[in-house]
Protein backbone atom coordinates (compact mmCIF):
# COMPACT_ATOMS: atom_id res chain seq x y z
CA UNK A 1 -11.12 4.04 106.26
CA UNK A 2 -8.53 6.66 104.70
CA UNK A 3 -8.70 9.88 105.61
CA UNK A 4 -8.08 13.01 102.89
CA UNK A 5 -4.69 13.11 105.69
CA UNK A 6 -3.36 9.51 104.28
CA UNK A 7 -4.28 10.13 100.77
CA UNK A 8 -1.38 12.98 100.39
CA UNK A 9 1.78 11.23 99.41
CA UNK A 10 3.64 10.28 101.92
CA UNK A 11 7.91 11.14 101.48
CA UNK A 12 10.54 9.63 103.59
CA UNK A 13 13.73 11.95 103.17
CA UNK A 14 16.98 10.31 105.12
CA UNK A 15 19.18 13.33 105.81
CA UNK A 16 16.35 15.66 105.49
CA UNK A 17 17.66 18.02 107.75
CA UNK A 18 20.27 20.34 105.94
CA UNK A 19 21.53 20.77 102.44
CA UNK A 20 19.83 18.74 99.71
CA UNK A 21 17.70 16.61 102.06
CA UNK A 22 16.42 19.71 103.10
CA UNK A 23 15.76 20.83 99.17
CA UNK A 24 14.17 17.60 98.64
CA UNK A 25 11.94 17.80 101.96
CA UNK A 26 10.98 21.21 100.33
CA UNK A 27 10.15 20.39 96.90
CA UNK A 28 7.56 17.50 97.86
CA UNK A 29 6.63 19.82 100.61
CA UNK A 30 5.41 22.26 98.08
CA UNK A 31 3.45 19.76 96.00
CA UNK A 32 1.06 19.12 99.39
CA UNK A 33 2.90 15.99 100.61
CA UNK A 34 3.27 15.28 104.17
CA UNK A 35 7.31 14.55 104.34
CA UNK A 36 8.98 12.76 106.95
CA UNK A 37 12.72 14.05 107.58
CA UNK A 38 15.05 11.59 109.36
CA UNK A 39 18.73 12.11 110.67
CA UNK A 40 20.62 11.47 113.59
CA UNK A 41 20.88 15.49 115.14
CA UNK A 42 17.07 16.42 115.94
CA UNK A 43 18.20 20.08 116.18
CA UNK A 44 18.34 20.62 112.81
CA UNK A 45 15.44 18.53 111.78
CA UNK A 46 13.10 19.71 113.91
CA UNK A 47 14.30 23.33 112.47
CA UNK A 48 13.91 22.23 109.21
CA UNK A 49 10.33 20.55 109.58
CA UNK A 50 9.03 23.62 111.55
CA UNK A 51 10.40 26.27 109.03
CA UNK A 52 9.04 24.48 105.61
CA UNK A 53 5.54 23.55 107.28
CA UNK A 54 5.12 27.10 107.72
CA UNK A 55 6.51 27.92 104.68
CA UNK A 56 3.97 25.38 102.89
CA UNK A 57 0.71 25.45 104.61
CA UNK A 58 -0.95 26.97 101.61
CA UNK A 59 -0.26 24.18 99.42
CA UNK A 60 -1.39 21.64 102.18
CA UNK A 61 2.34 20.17 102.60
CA UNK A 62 3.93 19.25 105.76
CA UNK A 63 7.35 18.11 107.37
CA UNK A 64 7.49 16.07 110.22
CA UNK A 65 11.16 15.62 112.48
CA UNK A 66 11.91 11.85 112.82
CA UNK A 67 15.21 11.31 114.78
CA UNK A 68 17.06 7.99 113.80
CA UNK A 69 20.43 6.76 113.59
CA UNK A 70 20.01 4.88 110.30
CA UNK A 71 22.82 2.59 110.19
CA UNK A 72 21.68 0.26 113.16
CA UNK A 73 18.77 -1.88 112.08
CA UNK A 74 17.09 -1.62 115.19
CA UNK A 75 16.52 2.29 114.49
CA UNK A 76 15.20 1.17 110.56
CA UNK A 77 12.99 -1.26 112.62
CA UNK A 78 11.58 1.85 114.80
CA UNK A 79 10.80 4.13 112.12
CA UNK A 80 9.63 1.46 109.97
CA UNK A 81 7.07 0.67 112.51
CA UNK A 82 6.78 4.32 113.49
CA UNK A 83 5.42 4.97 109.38
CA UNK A 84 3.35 1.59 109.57
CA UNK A 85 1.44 3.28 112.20
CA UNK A 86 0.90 6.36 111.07
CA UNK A 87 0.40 6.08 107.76
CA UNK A 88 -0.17 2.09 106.77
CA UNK A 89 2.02 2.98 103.26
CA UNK A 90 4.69 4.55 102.29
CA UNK A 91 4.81 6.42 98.05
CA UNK A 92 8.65 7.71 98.06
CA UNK A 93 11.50 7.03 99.71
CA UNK A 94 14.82 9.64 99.43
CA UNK A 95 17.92 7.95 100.73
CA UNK A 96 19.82 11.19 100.65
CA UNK A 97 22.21 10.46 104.29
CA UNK A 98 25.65 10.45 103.66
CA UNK A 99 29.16 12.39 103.75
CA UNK A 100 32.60 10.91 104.00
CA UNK A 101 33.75 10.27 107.34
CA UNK A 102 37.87 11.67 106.25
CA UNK A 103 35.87 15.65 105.86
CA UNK A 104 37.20 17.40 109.15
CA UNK A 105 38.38 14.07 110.62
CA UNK A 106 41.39 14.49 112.98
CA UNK A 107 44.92 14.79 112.02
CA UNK A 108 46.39 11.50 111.86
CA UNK A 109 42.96 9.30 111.46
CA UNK A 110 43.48 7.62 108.92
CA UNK A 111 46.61 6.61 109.12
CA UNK A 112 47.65 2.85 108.21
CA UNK A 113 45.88 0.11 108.13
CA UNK A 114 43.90 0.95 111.79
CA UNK A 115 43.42 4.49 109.90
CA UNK A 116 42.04 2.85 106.18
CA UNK A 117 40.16 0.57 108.28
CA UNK A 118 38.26 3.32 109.98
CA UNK A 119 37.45 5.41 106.88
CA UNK A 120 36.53 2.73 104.70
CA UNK A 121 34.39 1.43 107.18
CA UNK A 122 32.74 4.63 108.44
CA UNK A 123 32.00 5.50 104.62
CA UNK A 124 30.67 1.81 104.33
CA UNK A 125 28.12 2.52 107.16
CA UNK A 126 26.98 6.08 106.50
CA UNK A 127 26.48 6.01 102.97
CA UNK A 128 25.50 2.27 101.87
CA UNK A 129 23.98 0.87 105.12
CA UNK A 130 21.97 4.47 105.69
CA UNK A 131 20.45 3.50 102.24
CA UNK A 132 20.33 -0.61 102.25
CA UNK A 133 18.41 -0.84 105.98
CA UNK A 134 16.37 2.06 105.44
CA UNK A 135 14.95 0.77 101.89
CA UNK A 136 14.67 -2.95 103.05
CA UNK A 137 12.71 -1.95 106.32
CA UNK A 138 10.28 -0.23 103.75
CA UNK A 139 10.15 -2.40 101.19
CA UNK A 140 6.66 -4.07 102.48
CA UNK A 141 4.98 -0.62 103.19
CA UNK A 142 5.80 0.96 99.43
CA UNK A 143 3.01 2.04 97.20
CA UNK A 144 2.31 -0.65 94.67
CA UNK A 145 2.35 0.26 91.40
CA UNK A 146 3.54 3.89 91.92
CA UNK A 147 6.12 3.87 94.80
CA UNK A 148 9.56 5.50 94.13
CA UNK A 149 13.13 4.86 95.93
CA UNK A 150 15.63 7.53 94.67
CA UNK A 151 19.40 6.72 95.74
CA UNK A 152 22.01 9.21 96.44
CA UNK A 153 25.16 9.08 94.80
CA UNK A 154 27.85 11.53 93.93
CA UNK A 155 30.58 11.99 90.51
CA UNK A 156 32.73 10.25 92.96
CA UNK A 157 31.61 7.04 91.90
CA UNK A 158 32.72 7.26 88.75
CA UNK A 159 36.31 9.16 88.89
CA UNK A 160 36.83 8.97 92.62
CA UNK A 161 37.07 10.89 95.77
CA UNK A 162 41.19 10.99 96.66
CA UNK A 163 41.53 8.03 99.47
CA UNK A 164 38.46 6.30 97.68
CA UNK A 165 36.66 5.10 100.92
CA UNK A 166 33.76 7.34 99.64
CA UNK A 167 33.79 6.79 96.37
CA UNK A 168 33.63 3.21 96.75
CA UNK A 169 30.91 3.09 99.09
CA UNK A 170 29.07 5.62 96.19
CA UNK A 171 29.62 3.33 93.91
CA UNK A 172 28.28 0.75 95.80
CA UNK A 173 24.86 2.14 95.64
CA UNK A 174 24.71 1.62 91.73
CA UNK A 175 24.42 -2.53 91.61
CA UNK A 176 21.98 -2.01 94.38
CA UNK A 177 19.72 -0.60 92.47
CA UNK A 178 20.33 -2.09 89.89
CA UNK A 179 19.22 -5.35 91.96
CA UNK A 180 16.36 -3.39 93.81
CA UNK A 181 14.61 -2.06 90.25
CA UNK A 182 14.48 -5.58 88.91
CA UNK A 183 13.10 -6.94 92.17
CA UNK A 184 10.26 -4.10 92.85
CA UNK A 185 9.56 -3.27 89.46
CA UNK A 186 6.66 -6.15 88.75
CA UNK A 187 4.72 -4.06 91.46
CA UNK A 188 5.06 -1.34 89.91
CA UNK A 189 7.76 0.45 91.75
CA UNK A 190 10.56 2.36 90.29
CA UNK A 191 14.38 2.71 92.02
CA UNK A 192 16.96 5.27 90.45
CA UNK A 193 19.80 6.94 91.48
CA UNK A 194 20.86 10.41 91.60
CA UNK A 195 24.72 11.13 91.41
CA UNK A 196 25.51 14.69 91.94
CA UNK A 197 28.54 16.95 90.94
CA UNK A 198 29.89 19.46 93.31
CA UNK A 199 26.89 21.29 95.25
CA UNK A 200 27.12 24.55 96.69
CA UNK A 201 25.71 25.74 100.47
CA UNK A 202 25.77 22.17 101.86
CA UNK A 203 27.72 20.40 104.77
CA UNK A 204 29.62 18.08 102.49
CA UNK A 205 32.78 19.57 103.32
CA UNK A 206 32.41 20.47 106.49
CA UNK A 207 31.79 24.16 109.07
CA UNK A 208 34.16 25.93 107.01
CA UNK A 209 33.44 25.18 103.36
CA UNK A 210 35.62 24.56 100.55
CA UNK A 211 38.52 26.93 99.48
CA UNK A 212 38.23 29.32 96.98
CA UNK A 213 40.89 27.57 94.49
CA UNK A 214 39.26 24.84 95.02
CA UNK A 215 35.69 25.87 94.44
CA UNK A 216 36.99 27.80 91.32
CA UNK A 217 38.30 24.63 89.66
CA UNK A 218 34.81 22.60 90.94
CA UNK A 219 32.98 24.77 88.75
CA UNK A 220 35.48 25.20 86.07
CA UNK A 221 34.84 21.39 85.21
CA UNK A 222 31.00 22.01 84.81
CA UNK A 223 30.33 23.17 81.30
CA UNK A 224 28.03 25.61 82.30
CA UNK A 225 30.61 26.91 84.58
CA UNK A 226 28.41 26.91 88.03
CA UNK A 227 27.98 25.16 90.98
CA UNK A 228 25.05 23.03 91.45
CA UNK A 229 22.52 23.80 94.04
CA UNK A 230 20.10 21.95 96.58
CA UNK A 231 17.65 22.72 94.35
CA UNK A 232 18.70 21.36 91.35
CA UNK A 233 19.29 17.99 92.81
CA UNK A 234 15.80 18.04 94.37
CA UNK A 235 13.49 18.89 91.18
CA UNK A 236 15.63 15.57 90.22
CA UNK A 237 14.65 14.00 92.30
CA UNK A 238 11.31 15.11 92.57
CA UNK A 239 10.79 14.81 88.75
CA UNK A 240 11.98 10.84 89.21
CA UNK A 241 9.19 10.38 91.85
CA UNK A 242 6.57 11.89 89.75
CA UNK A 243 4.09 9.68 87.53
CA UNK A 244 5.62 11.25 84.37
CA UNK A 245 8.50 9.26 85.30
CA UNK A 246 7.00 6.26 85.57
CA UNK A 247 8.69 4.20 83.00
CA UNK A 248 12.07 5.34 84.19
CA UNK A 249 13.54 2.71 86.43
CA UNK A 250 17.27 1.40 87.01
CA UNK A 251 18.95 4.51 85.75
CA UNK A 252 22.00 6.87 87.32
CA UNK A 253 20.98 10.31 86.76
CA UNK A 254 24.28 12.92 87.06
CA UNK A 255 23.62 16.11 88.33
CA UNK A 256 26.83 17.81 87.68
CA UNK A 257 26.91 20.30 84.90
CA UNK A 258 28.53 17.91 82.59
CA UNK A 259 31.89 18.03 84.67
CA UNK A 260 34.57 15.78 82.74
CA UNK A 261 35.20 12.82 84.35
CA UNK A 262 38.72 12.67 86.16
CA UNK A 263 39.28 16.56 85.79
């Protein structure tokens, strides 16, 4: 028999630890939802779950640490079975892991062919398999009709990223879903992507941040000259999981401030 426990919605956030995982874990968090946050550094995620359960108590939402390395399908497998257990279902899944693998790589790295090997391969694994084996180890335990998968992109996928490793394995994400919304959505589940712009106080690009000139000319693309925030990328998000968007399936949502493609 359920329990008024398994009748809050039940959020799986990859990457849930820091930056807009963590905004995400927070905004479903705040609507009484008992989130699970999974990454591969537990520090941070047991930080992270500790911090916004406090923070949300009142409105009956929780975060729970889940530690996985998300690109081996024998860690999909575990917390697949971990969520079966737990909870029998699963209402939204967040594929928000990622980063390119070139962002305080060493000198040298990815040099020739060993070196474009490396990247594209790294940025193959992190960003596309994080998403494909978490979602397919799911699939079975979503919430028909009203389960949600929201994919993480990035503006990269459309004008690209400089060595394009990352902005191929973006783009990747897009036919995907495309394939994913027309499979799930006779039960009544929606999949949609989010692609943001440049986002300010993440780890994107790495312990020391981006330069000034360069954060200067980030915003100057957006046309409400700003930089995007966790936040606004969450209430995305969080707005695609909800039932007013439940006739909203398939779609790439930017998140960028209208920045000009190719600026």
């Amino acid at each position: 028999m359920a329990t008024p426990e398994t009748q809050r919605r039940i959020v799986v956030v990859s990457g849930g630890g820091t930056g807009i995982g963590r905004a995400v874990c927070a905004a479903f968090a705040a609507e009484g939802a008992e989130v699970v946050a999974l990454g591969r550094r537990a520090e941070p995620l047991e930080r992270t779950a500790k911090e916004l359960t406090a923070e949300h108590a009142a409105a009956g939402g929780s975060v729970r640490a889940l530690t996985a390395d998300l690109t081996e399908p024998a860690e999909a497998e575990r917390v697949r079975d971990d969520l079966r257990a737990a909870y029998g279902r699963v209402d939204v899944v967040v594929n928000n892991a990622g980063g390119n693998v070139l962002v305080g790589a060493p000198e040298g790295a990815a040099d020739g062919l060993a070196g474009a090997a490396w990247h594209w391969t790294g940025n193959f694994r992190s960003n596309v398999l994080t998403a494909v084996l978490l979602t397919e180890a799911l699939r079975d335990l979503l919430a028909a009709p009203g389960g949600r998968v929201v994919l993480l992109s990035s503006i990269a996928a459309y004008r690209g990223s400089g060595a394009g490793s990352y902005a191929g394995a973006k783009a990747a994400l897009h036919p995907y879903m495309y394939d994913l919304a027309a499979d799930l959505g006779p039960r009544g589940v929606t999949v949609n992507t989010v692609a943001p712009g440049y986002i300010a106080e993440t780890e994107f690009f790495g312990p020391d941040g981006v330069a000034d000139a360069r954060r200067r000319m980030l915003v100057e693309q957006a046309m409400n000259r700003r930089a995007g925030a966790p936040a606004d990328v969450a209430e995305t998000v969080r707005w695609l999981a909800s039932p007013a968007a439940g006739h909203v399936t398939g779609q790439i949502i930017q998140v960028n401030g209208g920045a000009e493609k190719g600026r």
